[in-house]
N, C-alpha and C. Protein backbone atom coordinates (compact mmCIF):
# COMPACT_ATOMS: atom_id res chain seq x y z
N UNK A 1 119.70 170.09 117.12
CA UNK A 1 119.94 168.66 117.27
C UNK A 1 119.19 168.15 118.49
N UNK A 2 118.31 166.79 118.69
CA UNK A 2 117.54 166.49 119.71
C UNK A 2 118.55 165.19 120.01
N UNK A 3 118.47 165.68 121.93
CA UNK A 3 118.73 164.90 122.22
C UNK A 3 117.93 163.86 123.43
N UNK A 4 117.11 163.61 122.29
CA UNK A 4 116.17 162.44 122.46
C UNK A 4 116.97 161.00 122.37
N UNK A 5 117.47 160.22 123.48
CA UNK A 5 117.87 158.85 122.49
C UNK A 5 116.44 157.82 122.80
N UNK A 6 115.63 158.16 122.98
CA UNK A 6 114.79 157.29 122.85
C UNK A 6 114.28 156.17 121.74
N UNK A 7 114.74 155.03 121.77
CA UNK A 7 114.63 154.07 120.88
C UNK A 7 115.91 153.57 120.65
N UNK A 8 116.82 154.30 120.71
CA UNK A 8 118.16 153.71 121.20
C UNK A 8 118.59 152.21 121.54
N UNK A 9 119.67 151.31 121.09
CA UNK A 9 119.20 150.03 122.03
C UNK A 9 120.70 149.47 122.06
N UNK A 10 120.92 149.31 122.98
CA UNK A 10 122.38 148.91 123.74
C UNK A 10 122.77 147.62 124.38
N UNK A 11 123.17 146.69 124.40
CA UNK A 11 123.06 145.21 125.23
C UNK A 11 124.94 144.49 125.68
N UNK A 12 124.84 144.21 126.60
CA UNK A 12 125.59 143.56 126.90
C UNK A 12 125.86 142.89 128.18
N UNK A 13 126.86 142.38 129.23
CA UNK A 13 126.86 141.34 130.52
C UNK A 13 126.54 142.42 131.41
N UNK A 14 125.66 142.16 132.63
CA UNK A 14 125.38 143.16 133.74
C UNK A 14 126.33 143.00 134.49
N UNK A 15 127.01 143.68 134.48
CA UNK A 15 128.65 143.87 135.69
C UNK A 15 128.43 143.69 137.26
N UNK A 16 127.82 144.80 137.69
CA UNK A 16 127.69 144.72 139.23
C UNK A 16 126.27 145.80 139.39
N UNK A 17 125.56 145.23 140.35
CA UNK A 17 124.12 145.79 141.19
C UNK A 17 124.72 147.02 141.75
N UNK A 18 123.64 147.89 141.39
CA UNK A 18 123.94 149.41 142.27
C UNK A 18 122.99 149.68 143.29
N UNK A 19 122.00 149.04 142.74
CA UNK A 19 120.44 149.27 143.67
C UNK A 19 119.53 148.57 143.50
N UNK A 20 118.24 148.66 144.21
CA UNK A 20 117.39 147.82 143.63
C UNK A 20 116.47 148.04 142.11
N UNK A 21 117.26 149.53 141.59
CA UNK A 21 117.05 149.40 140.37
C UNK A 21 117.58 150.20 139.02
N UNK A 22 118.92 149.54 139.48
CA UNK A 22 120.04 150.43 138.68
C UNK A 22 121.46 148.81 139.10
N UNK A 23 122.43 149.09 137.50
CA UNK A 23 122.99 148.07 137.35
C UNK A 23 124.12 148.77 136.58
N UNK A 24 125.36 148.82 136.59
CA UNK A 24 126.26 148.65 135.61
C UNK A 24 126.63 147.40 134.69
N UNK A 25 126.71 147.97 133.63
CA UNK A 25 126.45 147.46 132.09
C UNK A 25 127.54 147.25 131.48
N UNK A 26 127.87 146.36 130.88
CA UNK A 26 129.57 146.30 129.82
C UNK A 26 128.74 146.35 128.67
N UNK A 27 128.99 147.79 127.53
CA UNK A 27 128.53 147.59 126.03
C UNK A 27 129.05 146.88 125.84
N UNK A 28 128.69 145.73 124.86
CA UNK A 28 129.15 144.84 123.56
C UNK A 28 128.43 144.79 122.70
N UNK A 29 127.26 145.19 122.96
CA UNK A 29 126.17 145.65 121.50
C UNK A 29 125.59 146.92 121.10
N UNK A 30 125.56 147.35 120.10
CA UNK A 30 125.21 148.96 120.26
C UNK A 30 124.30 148.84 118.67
N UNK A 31 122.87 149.57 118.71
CA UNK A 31 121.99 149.54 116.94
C UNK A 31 123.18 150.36 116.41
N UNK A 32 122.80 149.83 114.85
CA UNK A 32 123.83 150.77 114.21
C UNK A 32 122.73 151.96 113.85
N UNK A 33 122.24 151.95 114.08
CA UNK A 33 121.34 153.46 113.52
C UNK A 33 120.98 154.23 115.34
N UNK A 34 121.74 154.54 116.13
CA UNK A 34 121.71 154.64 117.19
C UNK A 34 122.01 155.95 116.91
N UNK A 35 121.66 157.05 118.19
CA UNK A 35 121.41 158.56 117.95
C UNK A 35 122.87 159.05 118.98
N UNK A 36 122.88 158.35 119.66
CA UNK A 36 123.78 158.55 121.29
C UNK A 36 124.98 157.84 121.28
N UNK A 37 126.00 158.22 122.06
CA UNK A 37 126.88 157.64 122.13
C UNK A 37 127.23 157.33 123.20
N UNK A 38 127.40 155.99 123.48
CA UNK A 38 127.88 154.76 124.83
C UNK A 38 128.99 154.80 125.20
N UNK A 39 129.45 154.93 126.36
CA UNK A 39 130.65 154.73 127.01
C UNK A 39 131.10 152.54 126.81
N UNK A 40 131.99 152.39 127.10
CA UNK A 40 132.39 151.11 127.27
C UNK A 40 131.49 150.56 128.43
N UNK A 41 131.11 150.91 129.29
CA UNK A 41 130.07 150.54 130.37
C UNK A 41 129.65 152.13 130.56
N UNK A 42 128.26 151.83 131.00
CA UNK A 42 127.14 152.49 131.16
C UNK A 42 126.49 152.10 132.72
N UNK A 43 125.73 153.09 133.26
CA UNK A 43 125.02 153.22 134.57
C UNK A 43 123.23 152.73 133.89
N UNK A 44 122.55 151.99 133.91
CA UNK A 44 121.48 152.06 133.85
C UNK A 44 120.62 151.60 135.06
N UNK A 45 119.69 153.00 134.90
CA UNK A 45 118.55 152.47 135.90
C UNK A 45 117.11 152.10 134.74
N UNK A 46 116.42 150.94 135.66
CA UNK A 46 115.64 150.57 134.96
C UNK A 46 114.01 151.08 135.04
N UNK A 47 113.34 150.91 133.56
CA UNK A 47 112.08 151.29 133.57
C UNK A 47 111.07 150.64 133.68
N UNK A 48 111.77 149.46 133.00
CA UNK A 48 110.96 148.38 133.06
C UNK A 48 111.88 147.22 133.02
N UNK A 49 111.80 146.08 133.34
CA UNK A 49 112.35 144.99 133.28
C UNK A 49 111.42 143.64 132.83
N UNK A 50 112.12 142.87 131.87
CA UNK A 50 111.54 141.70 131.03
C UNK A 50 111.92 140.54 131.52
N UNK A 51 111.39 139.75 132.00
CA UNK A 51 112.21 138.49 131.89
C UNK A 51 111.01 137.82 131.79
N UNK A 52 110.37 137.04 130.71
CA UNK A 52 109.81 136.28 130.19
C UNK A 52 108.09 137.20 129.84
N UNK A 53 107.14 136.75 129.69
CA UNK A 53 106.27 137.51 129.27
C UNK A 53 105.91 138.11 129.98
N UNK A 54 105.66 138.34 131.77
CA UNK A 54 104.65 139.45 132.54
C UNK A 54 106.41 140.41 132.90
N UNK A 55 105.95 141.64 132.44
CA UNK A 55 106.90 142.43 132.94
C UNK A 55 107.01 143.00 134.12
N UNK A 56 108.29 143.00 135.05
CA UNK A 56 108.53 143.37 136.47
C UNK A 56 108.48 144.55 136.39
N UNK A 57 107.69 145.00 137.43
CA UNK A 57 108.60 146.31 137.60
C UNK A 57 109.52 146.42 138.46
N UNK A 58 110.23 147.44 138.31
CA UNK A 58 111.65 147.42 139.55
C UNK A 58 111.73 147.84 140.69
N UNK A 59 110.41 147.69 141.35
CA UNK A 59 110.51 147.44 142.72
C UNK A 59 110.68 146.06 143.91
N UNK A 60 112.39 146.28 143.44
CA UNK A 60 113.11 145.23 144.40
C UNK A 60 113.90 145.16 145.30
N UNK A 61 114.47 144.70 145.79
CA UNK A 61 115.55 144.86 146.44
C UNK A 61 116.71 144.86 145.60
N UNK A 62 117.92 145.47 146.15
CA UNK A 62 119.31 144.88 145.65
C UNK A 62 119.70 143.38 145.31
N UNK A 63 119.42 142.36 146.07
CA UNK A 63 119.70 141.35 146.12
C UNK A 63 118.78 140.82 145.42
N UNK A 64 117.69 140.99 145.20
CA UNK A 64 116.72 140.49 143.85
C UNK A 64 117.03 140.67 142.55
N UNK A 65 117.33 142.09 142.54
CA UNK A 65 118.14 142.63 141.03
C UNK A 65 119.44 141.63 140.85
N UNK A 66 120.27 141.61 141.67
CA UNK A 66 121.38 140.38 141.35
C UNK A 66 121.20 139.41 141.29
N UNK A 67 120.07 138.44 141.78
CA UNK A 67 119.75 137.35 141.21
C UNK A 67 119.36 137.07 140.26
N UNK A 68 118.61 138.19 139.77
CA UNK A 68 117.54 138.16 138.02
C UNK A 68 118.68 138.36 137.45
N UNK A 69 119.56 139.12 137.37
CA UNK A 69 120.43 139.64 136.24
C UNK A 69 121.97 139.74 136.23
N UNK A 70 122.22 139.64 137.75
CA UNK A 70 123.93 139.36 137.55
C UNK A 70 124.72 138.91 136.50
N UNK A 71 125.70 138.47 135.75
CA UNK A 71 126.09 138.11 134.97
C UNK A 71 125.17 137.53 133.69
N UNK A 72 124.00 138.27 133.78
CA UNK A 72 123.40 138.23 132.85
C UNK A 72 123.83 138.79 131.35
N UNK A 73 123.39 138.48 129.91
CA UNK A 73 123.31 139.43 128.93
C UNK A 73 121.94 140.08 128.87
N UNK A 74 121.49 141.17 128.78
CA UNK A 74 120.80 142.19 128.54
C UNK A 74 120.69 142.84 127.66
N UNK A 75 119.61 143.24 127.17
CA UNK A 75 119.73 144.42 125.93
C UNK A 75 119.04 145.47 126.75
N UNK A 76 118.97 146.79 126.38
CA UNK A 76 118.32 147.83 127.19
C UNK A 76 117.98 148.87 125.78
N UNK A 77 116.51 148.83 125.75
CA UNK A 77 115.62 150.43 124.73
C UNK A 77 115.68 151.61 125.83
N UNK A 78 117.01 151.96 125.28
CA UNK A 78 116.96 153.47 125.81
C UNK A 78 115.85 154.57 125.73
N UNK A 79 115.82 155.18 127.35
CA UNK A 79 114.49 155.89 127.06
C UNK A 79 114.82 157.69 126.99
N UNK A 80 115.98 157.22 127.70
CA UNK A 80 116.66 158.86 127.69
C UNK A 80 118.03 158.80 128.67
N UNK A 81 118.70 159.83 128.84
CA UNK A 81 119.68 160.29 130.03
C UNK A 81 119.42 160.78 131.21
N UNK A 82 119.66 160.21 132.34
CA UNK A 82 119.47 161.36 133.68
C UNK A 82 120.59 162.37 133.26
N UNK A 83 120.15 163.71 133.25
CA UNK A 83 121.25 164.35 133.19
C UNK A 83 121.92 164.92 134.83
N UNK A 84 121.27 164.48 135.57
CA UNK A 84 121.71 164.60 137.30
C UNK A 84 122.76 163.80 137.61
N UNK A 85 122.33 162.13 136.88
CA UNK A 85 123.38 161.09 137.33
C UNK A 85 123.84 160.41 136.40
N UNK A 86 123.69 161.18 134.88
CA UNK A 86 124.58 160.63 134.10
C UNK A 86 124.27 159.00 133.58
N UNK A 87 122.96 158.86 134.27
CA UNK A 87 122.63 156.90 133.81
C UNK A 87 121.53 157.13 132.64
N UNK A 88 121.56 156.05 132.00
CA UNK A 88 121.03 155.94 131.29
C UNK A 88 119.55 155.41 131.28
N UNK A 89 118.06 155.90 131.60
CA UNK A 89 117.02 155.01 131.75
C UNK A 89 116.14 154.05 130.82
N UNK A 90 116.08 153.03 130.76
CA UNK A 90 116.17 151.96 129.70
C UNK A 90 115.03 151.02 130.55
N UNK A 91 114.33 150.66 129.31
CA UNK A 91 113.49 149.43 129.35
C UNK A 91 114.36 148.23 128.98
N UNK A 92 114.37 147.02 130.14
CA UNK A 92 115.69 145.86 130.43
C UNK A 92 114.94 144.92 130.01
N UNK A 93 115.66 144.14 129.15
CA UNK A 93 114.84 142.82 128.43
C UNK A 93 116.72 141.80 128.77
N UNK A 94 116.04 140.68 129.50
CA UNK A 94 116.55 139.69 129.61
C UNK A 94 116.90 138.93 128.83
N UNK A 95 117.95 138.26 128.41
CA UNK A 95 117.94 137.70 127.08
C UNK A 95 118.55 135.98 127.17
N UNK A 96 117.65 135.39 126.54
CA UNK A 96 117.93 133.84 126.93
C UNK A 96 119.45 133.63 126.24
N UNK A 97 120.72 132.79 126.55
CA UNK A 97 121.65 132.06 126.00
C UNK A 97 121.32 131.09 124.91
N UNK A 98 122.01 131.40 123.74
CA UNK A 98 122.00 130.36 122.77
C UNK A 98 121.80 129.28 123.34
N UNK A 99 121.12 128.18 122.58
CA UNK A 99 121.16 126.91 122.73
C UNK A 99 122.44 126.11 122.66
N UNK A 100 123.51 126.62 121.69
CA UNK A 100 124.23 125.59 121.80
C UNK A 100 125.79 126.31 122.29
N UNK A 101 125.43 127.38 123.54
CA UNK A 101 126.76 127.77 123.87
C UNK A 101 127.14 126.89 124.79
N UNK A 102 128.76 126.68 125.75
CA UNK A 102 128.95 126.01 126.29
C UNK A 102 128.92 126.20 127.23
């Protein structure tokens, strides 16, 4: 059995900043053809980060990462597991709010 989850894809509100490039995650979205299995929140550090077309990389500060993404929704393409720290490393795509939420 490989445990590759690469392609994996997981999304939900970014809870609280760990670093300048690592975030705790609340699942609320999970692919249904997904290889891995998600805790209710997840540790992700990031590989890449999206927020609109030129992609960041995650060299930021703490306090930068919480401004881009704090109470953000997120989706994250899992790239694999640290198996040292148990996080998950994921390419972070920002995700705009419906138009007509309130």
């Amino acid at each position: 059995m490989s445990d590759s989850l690469d392609g994996d894809g997981i999304g939900g509100a970014v809870l609280e900043i760990l670093t300048g490039n690592a975030f705790r995650l609340l699942v609320s979205h999970t692919r249904k053809d997904n290889v891995g299995d998600y805790g209710k929140t997840e540790k992700i550090i990031m590989g890449l980060i999206k927020d609109s077309e030129e992609g960041q990389k995650p060299e930021q500060t703490r306090e930068d990462l919480e401004r881009a993404l704090k109470g953000k929704f997120v989706t994250c393409k899992v790239q694999h597991r640290d198996t040292k720290t148990d996080a998950l490393v994921c390419n972070v795509f920002v995700q705009r709010p419906p138009e007509d939420s309130v």
